[in-house]
Each structure stands twice: as structure tokens, then as C-alpha cells.
Protein backbone atom coordinates (compact mmCIF):
# COMPACT_ATOMS: atom_id res chain seq x y z
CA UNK A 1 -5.70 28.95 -102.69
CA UNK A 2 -4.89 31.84 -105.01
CA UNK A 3 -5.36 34.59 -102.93
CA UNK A 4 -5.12 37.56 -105.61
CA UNK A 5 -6.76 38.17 -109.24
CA UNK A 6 -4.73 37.93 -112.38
CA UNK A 7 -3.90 41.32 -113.70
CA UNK A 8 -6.41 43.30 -114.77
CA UNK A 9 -6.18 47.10 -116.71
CA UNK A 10 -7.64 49.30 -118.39
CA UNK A 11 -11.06 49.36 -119.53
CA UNK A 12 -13.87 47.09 -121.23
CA UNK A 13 -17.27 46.62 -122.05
CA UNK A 14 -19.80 43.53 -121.63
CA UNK A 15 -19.46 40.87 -124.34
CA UNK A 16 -22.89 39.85 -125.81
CA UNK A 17 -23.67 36.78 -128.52
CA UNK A 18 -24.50 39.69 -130.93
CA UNK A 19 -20.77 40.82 -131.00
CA UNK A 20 -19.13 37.61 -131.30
CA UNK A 21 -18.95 37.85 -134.92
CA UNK A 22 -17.62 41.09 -135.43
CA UNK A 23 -15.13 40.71 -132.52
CA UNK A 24 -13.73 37.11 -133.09
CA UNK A 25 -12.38 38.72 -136.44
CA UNK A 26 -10.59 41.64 -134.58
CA UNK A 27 -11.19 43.63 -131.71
CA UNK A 28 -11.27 47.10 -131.15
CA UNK A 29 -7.24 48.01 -129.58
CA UNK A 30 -9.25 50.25 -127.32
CA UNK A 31 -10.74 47.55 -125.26
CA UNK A 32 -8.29 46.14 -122.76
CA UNK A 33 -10.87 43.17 -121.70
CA UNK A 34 -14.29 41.77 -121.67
CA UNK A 35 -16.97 41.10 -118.86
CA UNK A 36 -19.63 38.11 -119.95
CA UNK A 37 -22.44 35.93 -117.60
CA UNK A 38 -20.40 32.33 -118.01
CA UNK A 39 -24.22 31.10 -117.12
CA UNK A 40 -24.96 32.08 -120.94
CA UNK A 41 -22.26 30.83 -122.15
CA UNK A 42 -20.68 27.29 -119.82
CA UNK A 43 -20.95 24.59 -122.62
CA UNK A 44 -21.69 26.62 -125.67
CA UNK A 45 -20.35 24.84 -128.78
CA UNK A 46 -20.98 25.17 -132.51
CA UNK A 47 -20.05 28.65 -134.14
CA UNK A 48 -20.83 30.38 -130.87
CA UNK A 49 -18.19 28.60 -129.00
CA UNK A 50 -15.60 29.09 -131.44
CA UNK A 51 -16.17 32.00 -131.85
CA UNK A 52 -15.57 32.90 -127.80
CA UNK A 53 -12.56 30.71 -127.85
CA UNK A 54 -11.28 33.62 -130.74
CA UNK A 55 -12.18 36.15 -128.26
CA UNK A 56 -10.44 34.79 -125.28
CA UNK A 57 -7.68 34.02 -127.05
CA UNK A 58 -6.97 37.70 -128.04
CA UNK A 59 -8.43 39.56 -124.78
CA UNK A 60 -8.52 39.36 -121.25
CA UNK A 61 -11.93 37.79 -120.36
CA UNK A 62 -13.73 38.78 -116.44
CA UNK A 63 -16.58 36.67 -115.26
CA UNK A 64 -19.67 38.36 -113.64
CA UNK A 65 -22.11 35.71 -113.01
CA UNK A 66 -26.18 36.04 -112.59
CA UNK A 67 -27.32 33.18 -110.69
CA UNK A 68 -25.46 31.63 -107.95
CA UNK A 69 -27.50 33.57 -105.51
CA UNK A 70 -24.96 34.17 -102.84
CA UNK A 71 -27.17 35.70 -100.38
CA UNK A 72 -30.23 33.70 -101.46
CA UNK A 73 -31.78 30.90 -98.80
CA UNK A 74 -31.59 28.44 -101.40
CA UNK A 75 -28.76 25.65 -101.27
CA UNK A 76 -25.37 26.83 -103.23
CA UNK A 77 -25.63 25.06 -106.14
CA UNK A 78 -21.72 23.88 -106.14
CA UNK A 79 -22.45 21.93 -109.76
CA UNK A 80 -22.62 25.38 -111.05
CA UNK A 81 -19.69 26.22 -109.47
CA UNK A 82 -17.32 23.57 -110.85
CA UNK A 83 -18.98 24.58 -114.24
CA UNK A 84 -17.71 28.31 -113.68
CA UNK A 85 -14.27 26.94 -112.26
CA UNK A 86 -14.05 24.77 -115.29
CA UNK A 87 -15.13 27.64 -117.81
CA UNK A 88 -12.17 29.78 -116.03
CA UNK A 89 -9.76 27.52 -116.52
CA UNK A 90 -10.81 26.83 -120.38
CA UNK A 91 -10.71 30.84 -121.31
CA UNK A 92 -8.15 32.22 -118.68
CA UNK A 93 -10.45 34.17 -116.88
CA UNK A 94 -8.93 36.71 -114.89
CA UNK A 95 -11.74 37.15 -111.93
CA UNK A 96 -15.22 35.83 -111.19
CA UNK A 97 -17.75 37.53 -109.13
CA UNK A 98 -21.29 37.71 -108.27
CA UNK A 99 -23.92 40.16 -106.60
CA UNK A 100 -24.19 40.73 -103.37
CA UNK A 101 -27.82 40.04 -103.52
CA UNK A 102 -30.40 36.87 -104.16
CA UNK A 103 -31.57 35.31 -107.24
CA UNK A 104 -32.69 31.68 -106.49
CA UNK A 105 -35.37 30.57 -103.79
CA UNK A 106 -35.74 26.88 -105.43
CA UNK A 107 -36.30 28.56 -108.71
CA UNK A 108 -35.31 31.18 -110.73
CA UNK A 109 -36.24 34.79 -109.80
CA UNK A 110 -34.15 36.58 -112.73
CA UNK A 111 -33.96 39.72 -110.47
CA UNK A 112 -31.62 40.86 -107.84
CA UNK A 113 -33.15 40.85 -104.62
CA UNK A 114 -32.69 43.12 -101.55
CA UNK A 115 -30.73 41.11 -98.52
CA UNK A 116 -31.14 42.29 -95.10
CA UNK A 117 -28.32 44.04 -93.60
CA UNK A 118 -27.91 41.94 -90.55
CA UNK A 119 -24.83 40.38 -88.52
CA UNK A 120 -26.81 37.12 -89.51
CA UNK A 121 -27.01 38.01 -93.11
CA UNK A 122 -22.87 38.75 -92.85
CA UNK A 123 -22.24 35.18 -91.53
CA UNK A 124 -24.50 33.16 -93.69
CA UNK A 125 -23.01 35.16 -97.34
CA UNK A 126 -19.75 35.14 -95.79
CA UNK A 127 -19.65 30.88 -95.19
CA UNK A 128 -21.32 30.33 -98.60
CA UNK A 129 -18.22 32.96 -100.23
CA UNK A 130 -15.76 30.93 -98.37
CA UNK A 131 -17.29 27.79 -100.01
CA UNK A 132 -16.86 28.97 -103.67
CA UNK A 133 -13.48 29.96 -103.25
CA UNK A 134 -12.74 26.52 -101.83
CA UNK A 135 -14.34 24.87 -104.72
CA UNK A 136 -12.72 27.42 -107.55
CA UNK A 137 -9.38 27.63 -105.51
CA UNK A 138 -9.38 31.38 -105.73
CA UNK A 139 -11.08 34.53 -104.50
CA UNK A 140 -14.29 35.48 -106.08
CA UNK A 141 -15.62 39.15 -106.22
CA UNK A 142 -18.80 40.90 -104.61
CA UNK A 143 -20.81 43.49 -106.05
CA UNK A 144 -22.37 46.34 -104.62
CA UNK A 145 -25.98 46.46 -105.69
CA UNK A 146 -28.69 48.52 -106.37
CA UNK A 147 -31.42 48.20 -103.92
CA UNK A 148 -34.92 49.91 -103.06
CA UNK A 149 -35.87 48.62 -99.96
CA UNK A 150 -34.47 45.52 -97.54
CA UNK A 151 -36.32 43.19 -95.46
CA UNK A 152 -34.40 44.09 -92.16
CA UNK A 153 -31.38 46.47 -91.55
CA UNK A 154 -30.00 46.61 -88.36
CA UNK A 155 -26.71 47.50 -90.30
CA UNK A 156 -26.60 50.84 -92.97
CA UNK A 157 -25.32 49.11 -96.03
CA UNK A 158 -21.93 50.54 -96.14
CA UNK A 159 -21.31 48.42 -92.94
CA UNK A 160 -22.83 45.47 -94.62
CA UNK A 161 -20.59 45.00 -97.58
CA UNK A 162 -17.40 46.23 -95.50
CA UNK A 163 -18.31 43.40 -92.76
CA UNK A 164 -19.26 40.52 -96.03
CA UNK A 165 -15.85 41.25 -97.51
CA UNK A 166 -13.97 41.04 -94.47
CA UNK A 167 -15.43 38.02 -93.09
CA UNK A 168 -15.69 36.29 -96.30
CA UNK A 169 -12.40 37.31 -97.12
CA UNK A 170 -13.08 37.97 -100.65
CA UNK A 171 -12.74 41.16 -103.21
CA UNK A 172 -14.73 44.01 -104.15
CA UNK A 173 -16.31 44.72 -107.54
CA UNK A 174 -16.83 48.40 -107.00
CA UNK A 175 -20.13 49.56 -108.81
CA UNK A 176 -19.96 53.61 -108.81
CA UNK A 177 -23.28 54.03 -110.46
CA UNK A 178 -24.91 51.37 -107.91
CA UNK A 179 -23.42 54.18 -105.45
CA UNK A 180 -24.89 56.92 -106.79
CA UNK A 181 -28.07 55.45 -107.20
CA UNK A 182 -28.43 54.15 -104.06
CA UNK A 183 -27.09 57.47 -102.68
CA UNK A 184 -29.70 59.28 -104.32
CA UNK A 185 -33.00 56.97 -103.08
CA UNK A 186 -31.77 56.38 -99.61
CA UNK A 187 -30.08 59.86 -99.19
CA UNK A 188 -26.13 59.76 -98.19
CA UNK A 189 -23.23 61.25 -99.73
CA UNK A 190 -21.75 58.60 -102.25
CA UNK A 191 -17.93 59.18 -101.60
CA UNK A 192 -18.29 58.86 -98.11
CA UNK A 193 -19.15 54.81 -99.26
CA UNK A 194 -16.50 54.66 -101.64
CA UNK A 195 -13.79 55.92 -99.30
CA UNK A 196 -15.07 53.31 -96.02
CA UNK A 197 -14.81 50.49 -99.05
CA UNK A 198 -11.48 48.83 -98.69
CA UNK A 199 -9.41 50.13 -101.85
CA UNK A 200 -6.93 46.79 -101.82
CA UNK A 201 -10.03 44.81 -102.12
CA UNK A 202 -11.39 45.79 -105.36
CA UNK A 203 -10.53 44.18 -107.94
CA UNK A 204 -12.25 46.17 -110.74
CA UNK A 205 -14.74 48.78 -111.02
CA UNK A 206 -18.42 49.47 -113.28
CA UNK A 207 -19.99 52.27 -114.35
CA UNK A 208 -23.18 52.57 -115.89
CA UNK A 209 -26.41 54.43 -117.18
CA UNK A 210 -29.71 54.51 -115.43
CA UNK A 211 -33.56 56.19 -115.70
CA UNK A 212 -34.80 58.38 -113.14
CA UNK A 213 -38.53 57.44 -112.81
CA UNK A 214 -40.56 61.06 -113.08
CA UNK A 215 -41.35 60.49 -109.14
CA UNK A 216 -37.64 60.96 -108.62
CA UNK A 217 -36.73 57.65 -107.87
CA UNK A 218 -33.55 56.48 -109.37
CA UNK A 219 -33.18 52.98 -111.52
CA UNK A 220 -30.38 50.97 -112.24
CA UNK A 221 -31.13 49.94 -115.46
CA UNK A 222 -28.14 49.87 -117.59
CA UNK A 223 -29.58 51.10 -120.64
CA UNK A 224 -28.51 54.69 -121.11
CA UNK A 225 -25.21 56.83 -121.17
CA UNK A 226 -23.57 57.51 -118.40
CA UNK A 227 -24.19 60.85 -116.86
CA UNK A 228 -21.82 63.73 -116.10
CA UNK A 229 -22.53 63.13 -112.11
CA UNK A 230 -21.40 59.53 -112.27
CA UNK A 231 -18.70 60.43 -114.55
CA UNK A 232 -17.81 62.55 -111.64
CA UNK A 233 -18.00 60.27 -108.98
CA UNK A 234 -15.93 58.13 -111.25
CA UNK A 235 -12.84 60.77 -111.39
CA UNK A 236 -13.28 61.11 -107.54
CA UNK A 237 -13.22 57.36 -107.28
CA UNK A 238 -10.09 57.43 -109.43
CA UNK A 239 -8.32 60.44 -107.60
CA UNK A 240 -9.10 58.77 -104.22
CA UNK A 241 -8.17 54.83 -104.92
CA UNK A 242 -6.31 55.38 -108.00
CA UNK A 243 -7.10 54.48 -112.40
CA UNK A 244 -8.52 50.92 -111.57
CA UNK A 245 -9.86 48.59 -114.16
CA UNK A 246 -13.32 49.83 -115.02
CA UNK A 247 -16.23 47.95 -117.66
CA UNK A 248 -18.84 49.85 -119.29
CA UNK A 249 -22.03 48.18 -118.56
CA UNK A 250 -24.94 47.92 -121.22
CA UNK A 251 -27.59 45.59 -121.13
CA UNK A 252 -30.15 47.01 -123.56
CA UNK A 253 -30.78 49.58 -125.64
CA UNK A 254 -27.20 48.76 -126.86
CA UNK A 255 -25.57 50.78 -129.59
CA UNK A 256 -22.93 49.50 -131.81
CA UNK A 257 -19.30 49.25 -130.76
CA UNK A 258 -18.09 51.96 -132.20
CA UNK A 259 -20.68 54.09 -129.89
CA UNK A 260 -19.51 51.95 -126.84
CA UNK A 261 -16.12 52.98 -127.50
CA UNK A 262 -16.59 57.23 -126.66
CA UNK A 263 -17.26 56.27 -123.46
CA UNK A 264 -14.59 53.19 -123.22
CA UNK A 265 -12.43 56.53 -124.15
CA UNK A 266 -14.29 58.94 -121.52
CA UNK A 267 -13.03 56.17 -118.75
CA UNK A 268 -9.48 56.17 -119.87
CA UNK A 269 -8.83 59.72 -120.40
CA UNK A 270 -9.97 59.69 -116.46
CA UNK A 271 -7.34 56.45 -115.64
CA UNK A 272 -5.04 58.72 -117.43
CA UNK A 273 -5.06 61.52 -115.04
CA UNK A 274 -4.74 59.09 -112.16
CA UNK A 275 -2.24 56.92 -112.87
């Protein structure tokens, strides 16, 4: 199996349908790769398909799927697998990964749902990670989610993902604003997280915006700048680990690229001073 991502650097944003056009005719120098859901796009043909083929053909494309629910008590669904391994071979995909959460309980939930942080929990996400990286032939990813409450948690979730990624034997897709949101609605310092993660896991980092609802409870939404106290806990991210790859995540409320591209700059002038 191979054991270790392709080379990723620098920084990137998500790649929506609604860019295609624009992008498959040039893009931006600034953006080093792109992050898309291969669920929304695995078998795509007609303009839309040719029009990622131009993309992938100029810049490095990362995977961050939506629905294999790796936690989930639903079967894997391994046809969906061998779609993403076949979609990864097609564009040269540099790294897949998924959420360290549940989506799927014989249907659809199109939300990310709390796991809970149990020894049982590690072993069951762990054996279904192992599985997809036998099927793909290479390591996958994990994200660190949001979450507001879990079912059971005889672990605090800093042990959780440490003990998934080391039994699964996988990588880390480091979320910083995930961090800092769950930092500030279950109250613990967020660099104390980062710095028990293991750094030669993770294989690429997001950042993000988010609304604070006016009870003070903090929601990963992805539809906002980013704010100076992630932007901070970005630079200490940096200055601890070192400039990793690191996408800019918007999912609505999205501006045009040239918008996306002050903060694409905000995260390199930080890689800068950590290189």
C-alpha cells in the first residue's frame, strides 16, 4: 500500500460547479490546489466533466468526501469506494479523506453527526479506515469535526481522534477552526489539541468562517471570513508544526474568486513566516 500522500503545498480553496468555467480557462497562480466532494462529481460528463479534466490537468486536485460515513452503523458502502479510487486515479488526486463523524444510517442524513468517544467507537472507525485503504491502496485522511454534543464519552475528544489515527493507521486533516469552535462550546484551550495531534500525520490543514449564535454558542458554518482569533490559532499552528498545506473553506455565501484570494494570501503570508 502507499503509505504517504503525494506532495501537497501551499494553499487552496474548494472547487464548486459555479467556477468551472472561469477556472478551466486559467487559474488564479495564487492557488497551489483544489479541494472538491468526488460524490458531486464521480461520473460527471458533458461540459462539466471536461471542464474538471481542464482543471486537474493544470492543478493539484485533494478529495474531501461527504458520505462514506466512517463512523456511521451503516455498512461501508465499498462500491463508493472503488468509485472514489477510480476518480483518484482519473484526476491524480493527491489525498482523500473523510469526517470523522456519521452521515448514513440506511439513508442519507446530509449532516455530520456526533460519534461517541468510546474505546468501542476507536475499534469499529479504525477497522472500517483500514478497509478503505485496502480497497484504494493508500492512506485516507480524518477530519476533526465540529460537534455539539455526543451520545457517550468515556474518552475527551482529543484522545479520541489521537487513538482513531493511531489504530487506524491513517492521516490527519487538521481543521483549526473545528478547534476553535469546539474549544469555545466545550471549554479547553485549542493549542493544547493541536500540539497532542500527531504533526507527521497531517496531511493538510482547513481554516474557515463560522456564526456565533447570540446565546454564545459557536457554529461551524463555513459561510463567513475567517476571524482574527482563528487566524491566530492558524500562525500558532504554523509556528508549532510548521507552513503546512492549508484550503480555505466556503460553502455558501461565497464571494467571487478574486475575494477568495485575500485570504488564500492571508494563509501564505503566515506559511511564509514558517517555512
Amino acid at each position: 500500500m502507499n503509505t504517504s500522500p503525494k506532495t501537497l503545498t501551499g494553499a487552496g480553496i474548494g472547487l464548486r460547479r459555479s467556477m468551472t468555467a472561469e477556472l478551466s480557462k486559467g487559474i488564479p497562480e495564487e492557488l497551489d490546489f483544489l479541494e472538491l466532494a468526488p460524490e458531486n462529481w464521480i461520473g460527471l460528463g458533458g461540459r462539466l466533466g471536461r471542464q474538471l479534466r481542464e482543471i486537474s490537468e493544470q492543478k493539484t486536485i485533494v478529495c474531501h468526501g461527504l458520505s462514506l460515513s466512517i463512523g456511521g452503523p451503516a455498512p461501508l458502502d465499498e462500491e463508493l469506494v472503488v468509485n472514489i479510487k477510480d476518480f483518484i486515479a482519473e484526476h491524480n488526486v493527491a489525498i482523500y479523506s473523510e469526517h470523522l463523524s456519521y452521515t448514513n444510517d440506511g439513508g442519507q442524513l446530509y449532516d455530520l453527526l456526533p460519534m461517541p468517544f468510546t474505546r468501542e467507537a476507536v475499534t469499529y472507525t479504525a477497522d472500517r479506515v483500514k478497509r478503505v485503504q485496502d480497497i484504494l491502496g493508500q492512506r485516507m485522511a480524518l477530519e476533526n469535526v465540529s460537534y455539539y454534543l455526543t451520545p457517550k464519552e468515556d474518552l475527551a475528544e482529543v484522545d479520541f481522534v489521537q487513538a482513531v489515527i493511531q489504530e487506524a493507521d491513517c492521516d490527519l486533516l487538521l481543521d483549526v477552526n473545528n478547534v476553535y469552535v469546539n474549544s469555545i462550546n466545550h471549554g479547553y484551550e485549542p493549542m493544547d489539541f493541536i500540539r497532542a495531534m500527531p504533526a507527521e500525520r497531517i496531511a493538510y490543514i482547513h481554516i474557515a468562517g463560522h456564526y456565533v449564535e447570540p446565546d454564545g454558542l459557536v457554529v461551524d458554518t463555513h459561510g463567513a471570513d475567517v476571524i482574527d482569533p482563528v487566524w491566530d490559532l492558524l500562525s500558532k499552528t504554523y509556528a508549532h508544526i510548521g507552513a503546512r498545506p492549508t484550503l480555505l473553506e466556503r460553502d455558501f455565501n461565497i464571494p467571487d474568486i478574486a475575494q477568495l484570494l485575500i485570504e488564500v494570501a492571508m494563509i501564505k503570508e503566515r506559511q511564509s513566516l514558517n517555512e
